[in-house]
C-alpha atoms as a PDB file:
ATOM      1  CA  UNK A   1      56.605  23.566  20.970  1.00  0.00           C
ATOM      2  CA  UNK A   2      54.302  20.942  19.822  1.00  0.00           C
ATOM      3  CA  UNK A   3      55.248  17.596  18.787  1.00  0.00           C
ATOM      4  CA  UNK A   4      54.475  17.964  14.924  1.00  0.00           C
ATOM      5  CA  UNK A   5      55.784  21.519  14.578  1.00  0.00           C
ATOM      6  CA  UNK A   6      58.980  20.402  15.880  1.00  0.00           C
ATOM      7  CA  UNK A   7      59.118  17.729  13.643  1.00  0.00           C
ATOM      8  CA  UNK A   8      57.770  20.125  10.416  1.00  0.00           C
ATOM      9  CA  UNK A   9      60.875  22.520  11.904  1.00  0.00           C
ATOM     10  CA  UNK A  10      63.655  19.708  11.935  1.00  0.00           C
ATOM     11  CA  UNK A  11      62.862  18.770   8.036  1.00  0.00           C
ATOM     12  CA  UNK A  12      63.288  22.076   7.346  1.00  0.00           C
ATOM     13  CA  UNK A  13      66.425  22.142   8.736  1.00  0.00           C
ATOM     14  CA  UNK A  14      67.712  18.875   7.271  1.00  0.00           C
ATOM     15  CA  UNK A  15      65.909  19.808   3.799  1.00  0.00           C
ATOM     16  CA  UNK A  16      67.849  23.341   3.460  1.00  0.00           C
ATOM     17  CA  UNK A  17      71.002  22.522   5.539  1.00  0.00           C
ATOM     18  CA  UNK A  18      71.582  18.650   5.628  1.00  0.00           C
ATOM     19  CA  UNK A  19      74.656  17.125   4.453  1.00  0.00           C
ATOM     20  CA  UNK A  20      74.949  12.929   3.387  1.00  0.00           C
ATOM     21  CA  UNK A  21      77.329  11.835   6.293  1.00  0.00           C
ATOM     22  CA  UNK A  22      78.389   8.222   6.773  1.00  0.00           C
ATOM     23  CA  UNK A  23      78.624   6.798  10.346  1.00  0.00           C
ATOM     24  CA  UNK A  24      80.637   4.029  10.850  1.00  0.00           C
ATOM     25  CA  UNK A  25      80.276   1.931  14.379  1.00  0.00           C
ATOM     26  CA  UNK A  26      83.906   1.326  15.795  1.00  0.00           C
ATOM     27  CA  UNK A  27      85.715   0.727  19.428  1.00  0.00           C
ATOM     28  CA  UNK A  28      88.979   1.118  19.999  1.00  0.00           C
ATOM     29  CA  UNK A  29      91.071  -1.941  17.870  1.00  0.00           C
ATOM     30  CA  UNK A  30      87.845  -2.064  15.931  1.00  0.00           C
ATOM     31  CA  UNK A  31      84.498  -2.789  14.774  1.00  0.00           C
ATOM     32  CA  UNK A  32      81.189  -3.062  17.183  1.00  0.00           C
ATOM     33  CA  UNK A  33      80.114  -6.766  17.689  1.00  0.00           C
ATOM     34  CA  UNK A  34      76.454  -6.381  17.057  1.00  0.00           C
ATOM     35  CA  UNK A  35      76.496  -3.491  14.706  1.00  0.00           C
ATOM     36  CA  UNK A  36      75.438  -4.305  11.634  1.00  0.00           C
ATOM     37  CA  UNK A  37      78.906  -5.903  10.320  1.00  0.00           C
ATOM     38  CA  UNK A  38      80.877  -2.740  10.884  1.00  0.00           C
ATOM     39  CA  UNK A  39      79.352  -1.138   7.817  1.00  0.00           C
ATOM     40  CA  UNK A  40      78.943   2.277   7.502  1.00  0.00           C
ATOM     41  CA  UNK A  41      75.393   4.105   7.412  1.00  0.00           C
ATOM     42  CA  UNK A  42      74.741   6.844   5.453  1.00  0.00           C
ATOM     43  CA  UNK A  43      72.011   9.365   6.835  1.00  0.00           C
ATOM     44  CA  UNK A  44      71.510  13.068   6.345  1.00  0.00           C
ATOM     45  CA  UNK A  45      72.868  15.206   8.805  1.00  0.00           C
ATOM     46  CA  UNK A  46      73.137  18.853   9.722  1.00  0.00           C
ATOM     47  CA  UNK A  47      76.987  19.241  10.171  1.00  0.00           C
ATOM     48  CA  UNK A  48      77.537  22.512  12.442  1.00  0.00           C
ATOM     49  CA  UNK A  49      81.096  24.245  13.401  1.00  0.00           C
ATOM     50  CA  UNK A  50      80.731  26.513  16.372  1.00  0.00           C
ATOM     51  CA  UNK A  51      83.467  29.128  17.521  1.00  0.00           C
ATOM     52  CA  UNK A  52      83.602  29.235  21.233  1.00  0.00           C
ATOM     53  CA  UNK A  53      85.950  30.780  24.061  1.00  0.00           C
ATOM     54  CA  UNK A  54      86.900  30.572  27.234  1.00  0.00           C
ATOM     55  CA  UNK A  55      88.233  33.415  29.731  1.00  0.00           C
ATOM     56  CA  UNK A  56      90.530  32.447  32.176  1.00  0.00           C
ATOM     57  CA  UNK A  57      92.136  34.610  35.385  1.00  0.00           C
ATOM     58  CA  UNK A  58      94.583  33.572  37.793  1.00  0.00           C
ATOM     59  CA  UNK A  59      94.654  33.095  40.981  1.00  0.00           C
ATOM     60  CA  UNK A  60      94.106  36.693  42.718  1.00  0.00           C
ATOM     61  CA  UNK A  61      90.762  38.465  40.887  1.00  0.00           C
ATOM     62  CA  UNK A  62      93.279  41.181  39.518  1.00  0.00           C
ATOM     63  CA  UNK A  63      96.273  38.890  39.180  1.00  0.00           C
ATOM     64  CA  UNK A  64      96.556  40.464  35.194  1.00  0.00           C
ATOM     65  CA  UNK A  65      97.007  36.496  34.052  1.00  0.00           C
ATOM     66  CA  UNK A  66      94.184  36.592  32.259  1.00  0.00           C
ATOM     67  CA  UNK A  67      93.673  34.900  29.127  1.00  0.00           C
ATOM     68  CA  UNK A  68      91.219  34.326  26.163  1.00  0.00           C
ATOM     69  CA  UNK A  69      91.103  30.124  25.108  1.00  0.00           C
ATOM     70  CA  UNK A  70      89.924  30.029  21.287  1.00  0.00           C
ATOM     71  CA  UNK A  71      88.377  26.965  19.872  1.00  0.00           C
ATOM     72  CA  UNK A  72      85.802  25.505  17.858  1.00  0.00           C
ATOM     73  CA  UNK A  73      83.089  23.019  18.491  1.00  0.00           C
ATOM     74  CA  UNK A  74      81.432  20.335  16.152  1.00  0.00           C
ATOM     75  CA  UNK A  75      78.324  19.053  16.386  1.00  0.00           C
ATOM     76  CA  UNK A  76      75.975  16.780  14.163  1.00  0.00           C
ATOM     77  CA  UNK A  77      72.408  16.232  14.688  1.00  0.00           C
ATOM     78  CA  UNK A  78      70.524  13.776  12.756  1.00  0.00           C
ATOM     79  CA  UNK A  79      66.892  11.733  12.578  1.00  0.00           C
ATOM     80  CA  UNK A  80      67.351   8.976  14.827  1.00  0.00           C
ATOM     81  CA  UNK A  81      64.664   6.550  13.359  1.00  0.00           C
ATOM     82  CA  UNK A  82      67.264   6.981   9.695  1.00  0.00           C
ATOM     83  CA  UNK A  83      70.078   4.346  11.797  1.00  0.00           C
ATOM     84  CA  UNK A  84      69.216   0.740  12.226  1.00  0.00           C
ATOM     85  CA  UNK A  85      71.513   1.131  15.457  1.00  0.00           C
ATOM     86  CA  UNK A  86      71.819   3.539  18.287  1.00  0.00           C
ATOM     87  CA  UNK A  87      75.365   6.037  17.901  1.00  0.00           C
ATOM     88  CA  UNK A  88      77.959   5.490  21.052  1.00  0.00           C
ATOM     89  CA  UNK A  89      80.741   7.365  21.777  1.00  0.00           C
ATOM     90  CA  UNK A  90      83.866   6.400  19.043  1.00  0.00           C
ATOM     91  CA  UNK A  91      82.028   5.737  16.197  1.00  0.00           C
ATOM     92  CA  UNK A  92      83.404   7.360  13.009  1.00  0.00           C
ATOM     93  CA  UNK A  93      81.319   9.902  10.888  1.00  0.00           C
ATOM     94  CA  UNK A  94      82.846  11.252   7.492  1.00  0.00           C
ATOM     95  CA  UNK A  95      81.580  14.087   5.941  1.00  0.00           C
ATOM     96  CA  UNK A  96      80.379  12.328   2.021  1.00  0.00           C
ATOM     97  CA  UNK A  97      79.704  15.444  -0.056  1.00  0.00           C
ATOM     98  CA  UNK A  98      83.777  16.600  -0.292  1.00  0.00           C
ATOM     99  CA  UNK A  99      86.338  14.233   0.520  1.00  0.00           C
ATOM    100  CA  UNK A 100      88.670  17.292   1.860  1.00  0.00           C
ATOM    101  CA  UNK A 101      85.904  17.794   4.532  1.00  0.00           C
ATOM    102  CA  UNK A 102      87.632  16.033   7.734  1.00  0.00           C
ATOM    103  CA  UNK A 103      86.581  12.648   9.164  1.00  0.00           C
ATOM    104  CA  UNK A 104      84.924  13.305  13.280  1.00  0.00           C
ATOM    105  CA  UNK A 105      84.856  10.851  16.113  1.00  0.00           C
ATOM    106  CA  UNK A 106      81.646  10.745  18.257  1.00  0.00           C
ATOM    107  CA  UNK A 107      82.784  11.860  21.733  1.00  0.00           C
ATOM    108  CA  UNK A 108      79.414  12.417  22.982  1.00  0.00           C
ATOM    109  CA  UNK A 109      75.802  11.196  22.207  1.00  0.00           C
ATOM    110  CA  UNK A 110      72.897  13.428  23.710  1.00  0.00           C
ATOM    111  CA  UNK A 111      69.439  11.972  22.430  1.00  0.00           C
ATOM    112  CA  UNK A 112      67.216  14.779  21.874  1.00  0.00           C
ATOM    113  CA  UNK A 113      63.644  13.080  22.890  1.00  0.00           C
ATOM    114  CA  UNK A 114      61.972  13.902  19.905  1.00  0.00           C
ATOM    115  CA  UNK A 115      63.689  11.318  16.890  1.00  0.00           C
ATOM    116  CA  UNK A 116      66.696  13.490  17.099  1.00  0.00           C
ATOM    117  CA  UNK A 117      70.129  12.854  18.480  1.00  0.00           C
ATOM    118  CA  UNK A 118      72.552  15.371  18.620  1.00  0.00           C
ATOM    119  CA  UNK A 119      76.592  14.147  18.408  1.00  0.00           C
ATOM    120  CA  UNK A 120      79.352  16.208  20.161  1.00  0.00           C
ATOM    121  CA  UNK A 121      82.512  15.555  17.519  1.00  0.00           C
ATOM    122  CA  UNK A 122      86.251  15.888  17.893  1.00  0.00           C
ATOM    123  CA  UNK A 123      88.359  16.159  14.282  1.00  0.00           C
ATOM    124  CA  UNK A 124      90.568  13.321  13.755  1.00  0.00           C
ATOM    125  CA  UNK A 125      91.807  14.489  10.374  1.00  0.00           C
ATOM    126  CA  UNK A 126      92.719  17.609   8.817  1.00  0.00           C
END
């Protein structure tokens, strides 16, 4: 896909699914030296919850230990050009449009190539 359709295709995205999301630079005991004071950023970002599983067998091929793992996966991608900082691993993004939405950690940071960075999350509140 083209440069400037993928573009035209991501603010579409972030126009009709988009969420205001605050991410906060951290490491563990506290805030980033460098970042920009600790202070949150707030960007639009498309928020997504995906349900996943996992089968696992035992041992033998036919062992009958076989079991289904249920989960969920979050994910966050976002304009990277919006931050005035790049996102690492244990910074904090909340969730702005209802405070009962629950507040992620970034566990992983995959840049996309094209002004988009996608954020693997793990839920740190309920």
């Amino acid at each position: 896909m083209k440069a400037a359709r993928l573009w035209k295709l991501h603010r579409a995205v972030d126009r009709h699914c988009a969420e205001r999301v605050s991410i906060t630079p951290m490491q563990a005991g506290g805030y980033v030296a460098g970042a920009p004071s600790g202070a949150a950023v707030v960007v639009m970002a498309y928020v997504a919850e995906t349900s996943t599983s996992v089968r696992t067998s035992g041992n033998a091929a036919n062992s009958g230990h076989n079991a289904q793992l249920l989960g969920v996966t979050h994910s966050a991608k976002f304009t990277t050009s919006e931050l005035p900082f790049d996102v690492a691993s244990g910074y904090v993004l909340t969730r702005l449009d209802d405070p009962a939405l629950p507040q992620f950690r970034v566990s992983a940071v995959w840049p996309f190539g094209t002004d988009r960075t996608v954020l693997l999350l793990v839920k740190v509140t309920a």
